[in-house]
N, C-alpha and C. Protein backbone atom coordinates (compact mmCIF):
# COMPACT_ATOMS: atom_id res chain seq x y z
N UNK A 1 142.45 59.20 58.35
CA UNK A 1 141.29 58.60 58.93
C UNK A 1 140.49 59.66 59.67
N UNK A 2 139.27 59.62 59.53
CA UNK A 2 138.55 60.79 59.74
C UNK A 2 138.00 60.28 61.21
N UNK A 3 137.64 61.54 62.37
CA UNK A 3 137.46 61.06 63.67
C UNK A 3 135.78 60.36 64.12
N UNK A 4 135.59 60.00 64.78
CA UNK A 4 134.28 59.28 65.01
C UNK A 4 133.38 60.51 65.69
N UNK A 5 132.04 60.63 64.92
CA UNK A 5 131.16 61.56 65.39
C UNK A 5 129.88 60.90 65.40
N UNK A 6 129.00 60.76 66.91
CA UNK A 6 128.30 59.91 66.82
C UNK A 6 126.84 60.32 65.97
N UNK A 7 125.92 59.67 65.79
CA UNK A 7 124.98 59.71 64.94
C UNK A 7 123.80 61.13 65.80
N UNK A 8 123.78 60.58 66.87
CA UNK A 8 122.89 61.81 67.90
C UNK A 8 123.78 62.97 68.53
N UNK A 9 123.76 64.13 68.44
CA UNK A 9 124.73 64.72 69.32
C UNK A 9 123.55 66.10 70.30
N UNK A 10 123.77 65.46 71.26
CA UNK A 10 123.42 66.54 71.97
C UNK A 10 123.09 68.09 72.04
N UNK A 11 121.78 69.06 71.63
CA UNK A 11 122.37 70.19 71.33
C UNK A 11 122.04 70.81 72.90
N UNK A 12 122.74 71.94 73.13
CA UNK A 12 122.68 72.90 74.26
C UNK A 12 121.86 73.76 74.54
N UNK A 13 120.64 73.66 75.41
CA UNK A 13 119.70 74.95 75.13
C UNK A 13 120.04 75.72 76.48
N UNK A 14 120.51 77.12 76.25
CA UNK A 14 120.26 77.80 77.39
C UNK A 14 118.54 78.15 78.21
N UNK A 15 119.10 77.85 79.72
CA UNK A 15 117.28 77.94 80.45
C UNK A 15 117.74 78.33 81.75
N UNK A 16 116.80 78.65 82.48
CA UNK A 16 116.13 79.31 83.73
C UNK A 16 115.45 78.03 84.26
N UNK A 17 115.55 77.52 85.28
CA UNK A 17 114.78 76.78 85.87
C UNK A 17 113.86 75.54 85.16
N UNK A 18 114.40 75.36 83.78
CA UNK A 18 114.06 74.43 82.82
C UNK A 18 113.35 75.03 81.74
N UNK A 19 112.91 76.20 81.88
CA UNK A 19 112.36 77.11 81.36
C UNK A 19 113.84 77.28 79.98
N UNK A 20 113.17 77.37 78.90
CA UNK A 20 114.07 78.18 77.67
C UNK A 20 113.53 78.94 77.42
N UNK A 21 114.27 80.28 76.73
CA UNK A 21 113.43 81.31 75.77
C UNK A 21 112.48 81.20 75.46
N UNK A 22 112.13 80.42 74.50
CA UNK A 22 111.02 79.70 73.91
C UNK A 22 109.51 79.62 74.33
N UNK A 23 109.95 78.64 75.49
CA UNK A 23 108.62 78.87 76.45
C UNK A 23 108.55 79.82 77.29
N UNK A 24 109.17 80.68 77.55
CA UNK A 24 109.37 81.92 78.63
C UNK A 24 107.86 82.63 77.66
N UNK A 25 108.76 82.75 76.41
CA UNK A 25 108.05 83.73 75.38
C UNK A 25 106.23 83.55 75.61
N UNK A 26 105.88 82.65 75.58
CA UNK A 26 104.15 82.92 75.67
C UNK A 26 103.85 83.05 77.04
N UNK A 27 104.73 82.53 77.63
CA UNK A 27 104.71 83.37 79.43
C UNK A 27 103.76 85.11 79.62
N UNK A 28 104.87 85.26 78.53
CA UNK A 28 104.94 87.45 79.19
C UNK A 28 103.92 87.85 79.09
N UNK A 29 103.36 87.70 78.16
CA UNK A 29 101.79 88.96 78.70
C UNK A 29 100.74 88.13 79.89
N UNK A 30 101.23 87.24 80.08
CA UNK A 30 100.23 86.72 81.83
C UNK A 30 101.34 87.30 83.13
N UNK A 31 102.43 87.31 82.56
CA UNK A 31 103.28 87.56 83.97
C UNK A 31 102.99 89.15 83.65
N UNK A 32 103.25 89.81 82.34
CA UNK A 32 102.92 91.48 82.73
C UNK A 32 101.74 91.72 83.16
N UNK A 33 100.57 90.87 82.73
CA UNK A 33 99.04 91.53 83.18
C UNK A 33 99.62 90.58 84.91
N UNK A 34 99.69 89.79 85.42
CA UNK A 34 99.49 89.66 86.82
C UNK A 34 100.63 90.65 87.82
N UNK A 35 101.68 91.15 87.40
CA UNK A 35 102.60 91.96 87.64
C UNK A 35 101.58 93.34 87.73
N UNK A 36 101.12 93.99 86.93
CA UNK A 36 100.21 95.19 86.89
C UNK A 36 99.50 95.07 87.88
N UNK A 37 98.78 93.40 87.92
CA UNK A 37 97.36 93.63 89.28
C UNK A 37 98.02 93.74 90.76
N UNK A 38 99.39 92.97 90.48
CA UNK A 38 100.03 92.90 92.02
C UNK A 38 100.89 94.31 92.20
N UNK A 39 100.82 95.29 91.84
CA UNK A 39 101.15 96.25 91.99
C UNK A 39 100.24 97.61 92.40
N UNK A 40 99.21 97.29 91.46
CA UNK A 40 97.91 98.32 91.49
C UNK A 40 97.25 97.45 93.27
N UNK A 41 97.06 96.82 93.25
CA UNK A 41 96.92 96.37 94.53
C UNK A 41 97.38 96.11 95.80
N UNK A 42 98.68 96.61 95.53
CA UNK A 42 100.25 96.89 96.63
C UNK A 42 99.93 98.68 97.23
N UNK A 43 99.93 99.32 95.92
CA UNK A 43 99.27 100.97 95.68
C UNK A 43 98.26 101.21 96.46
N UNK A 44 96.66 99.91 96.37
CA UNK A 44 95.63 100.44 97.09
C UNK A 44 96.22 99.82 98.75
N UNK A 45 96.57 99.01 98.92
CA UNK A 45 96.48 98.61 100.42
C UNK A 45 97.20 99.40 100.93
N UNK A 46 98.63 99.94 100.71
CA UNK A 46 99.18 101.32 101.32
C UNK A 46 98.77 102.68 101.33
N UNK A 47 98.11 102.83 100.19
CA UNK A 47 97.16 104.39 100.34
C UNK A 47 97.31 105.45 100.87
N UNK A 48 97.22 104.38 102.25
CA UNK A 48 96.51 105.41 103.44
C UNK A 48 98.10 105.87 104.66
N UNK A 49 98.85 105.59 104.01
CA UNK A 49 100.52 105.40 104.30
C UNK A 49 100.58 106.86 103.79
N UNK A 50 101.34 107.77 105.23
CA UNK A 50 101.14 109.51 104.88
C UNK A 50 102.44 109.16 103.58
N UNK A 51 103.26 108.79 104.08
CA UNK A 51 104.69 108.58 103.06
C UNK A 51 104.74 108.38 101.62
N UNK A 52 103.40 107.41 101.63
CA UNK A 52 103.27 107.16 100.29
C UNK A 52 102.22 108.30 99.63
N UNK A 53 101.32 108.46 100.19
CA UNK A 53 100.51 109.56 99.54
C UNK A 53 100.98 110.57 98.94
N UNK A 54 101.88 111.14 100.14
CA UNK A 54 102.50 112.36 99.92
C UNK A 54 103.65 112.35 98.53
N UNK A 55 104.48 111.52 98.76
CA UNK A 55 105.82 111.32 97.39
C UNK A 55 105.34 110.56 96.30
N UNK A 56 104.03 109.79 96.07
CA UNK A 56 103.70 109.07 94.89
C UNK A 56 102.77 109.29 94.64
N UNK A 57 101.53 108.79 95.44
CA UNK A 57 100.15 109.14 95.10
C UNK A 57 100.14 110.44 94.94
N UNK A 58 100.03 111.41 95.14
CA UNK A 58 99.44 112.95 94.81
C UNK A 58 100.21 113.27 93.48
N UNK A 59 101.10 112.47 93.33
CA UNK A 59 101.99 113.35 91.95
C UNK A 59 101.25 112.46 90.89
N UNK A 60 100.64 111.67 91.11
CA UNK A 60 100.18 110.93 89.22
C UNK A 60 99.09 111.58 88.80
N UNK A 61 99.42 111.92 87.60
CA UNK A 61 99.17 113.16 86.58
C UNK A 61 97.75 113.18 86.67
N UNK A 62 96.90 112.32 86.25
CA UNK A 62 95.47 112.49 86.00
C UNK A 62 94.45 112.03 87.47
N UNK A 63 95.35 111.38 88.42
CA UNK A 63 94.14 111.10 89.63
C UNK A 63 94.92 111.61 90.97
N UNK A 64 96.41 112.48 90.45
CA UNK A 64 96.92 112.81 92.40
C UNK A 64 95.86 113.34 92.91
N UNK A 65 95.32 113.93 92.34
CA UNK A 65 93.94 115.51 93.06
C UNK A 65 93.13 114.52 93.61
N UNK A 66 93.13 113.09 94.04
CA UNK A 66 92.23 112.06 94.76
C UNK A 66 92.77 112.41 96.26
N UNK A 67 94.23 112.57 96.20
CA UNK A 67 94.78 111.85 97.63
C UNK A 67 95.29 113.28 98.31
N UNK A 68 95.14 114.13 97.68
CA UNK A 68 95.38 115.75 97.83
C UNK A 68 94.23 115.82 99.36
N UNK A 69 95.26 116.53 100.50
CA UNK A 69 93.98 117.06 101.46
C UNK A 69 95.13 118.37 101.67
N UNK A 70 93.83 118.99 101.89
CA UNK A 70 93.47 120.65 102.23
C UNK A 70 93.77 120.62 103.52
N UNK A 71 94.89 121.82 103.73
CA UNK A 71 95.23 121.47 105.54
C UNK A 71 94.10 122.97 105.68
N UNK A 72 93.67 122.95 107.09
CA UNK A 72 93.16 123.92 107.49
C UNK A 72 94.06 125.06 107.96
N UNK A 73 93.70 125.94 107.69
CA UNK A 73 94.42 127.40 108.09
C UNK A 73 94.05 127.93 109.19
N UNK A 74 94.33 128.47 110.55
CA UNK A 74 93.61 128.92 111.41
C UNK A 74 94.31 130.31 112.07
């Protein structure tokens, strides 16, 4: 006698906060483009932070020579 398997069976989706793969997926390029702006805008409001100028800002390749100052020699 063969065992009873009901007609509907439940399947299992792995998720995040109700979130599945699935829908995560057309998520990513709004969370990477708003990730980029909240960062580039983390960058400008500290700036003026000697700490940051000095170890990050001055080293990026095509615009450090922005945050670069000339000490005077005397």
């Amino acid at each position: 006698m063969a065992a009873y398997s009901p007609p509907i069976r439940p399947r299992f989706r792995p998720n995040i906060a109700g979130y599945s793969a699935e829908s995560l997926r057309y998520w990513k390029g709004t969370a990477a483009r708003w990730g980029i702006f909240a960062g580039v805008t983390g960058l400008f409001l500290v700036s003026q932070v000697p700490l940051v100028k000095v170890n990050f800002l001055q080293k990026l390749p095509a615009i450090g020579w922005y945050w670069k100052v000339d000490e005077e020699k005397k």
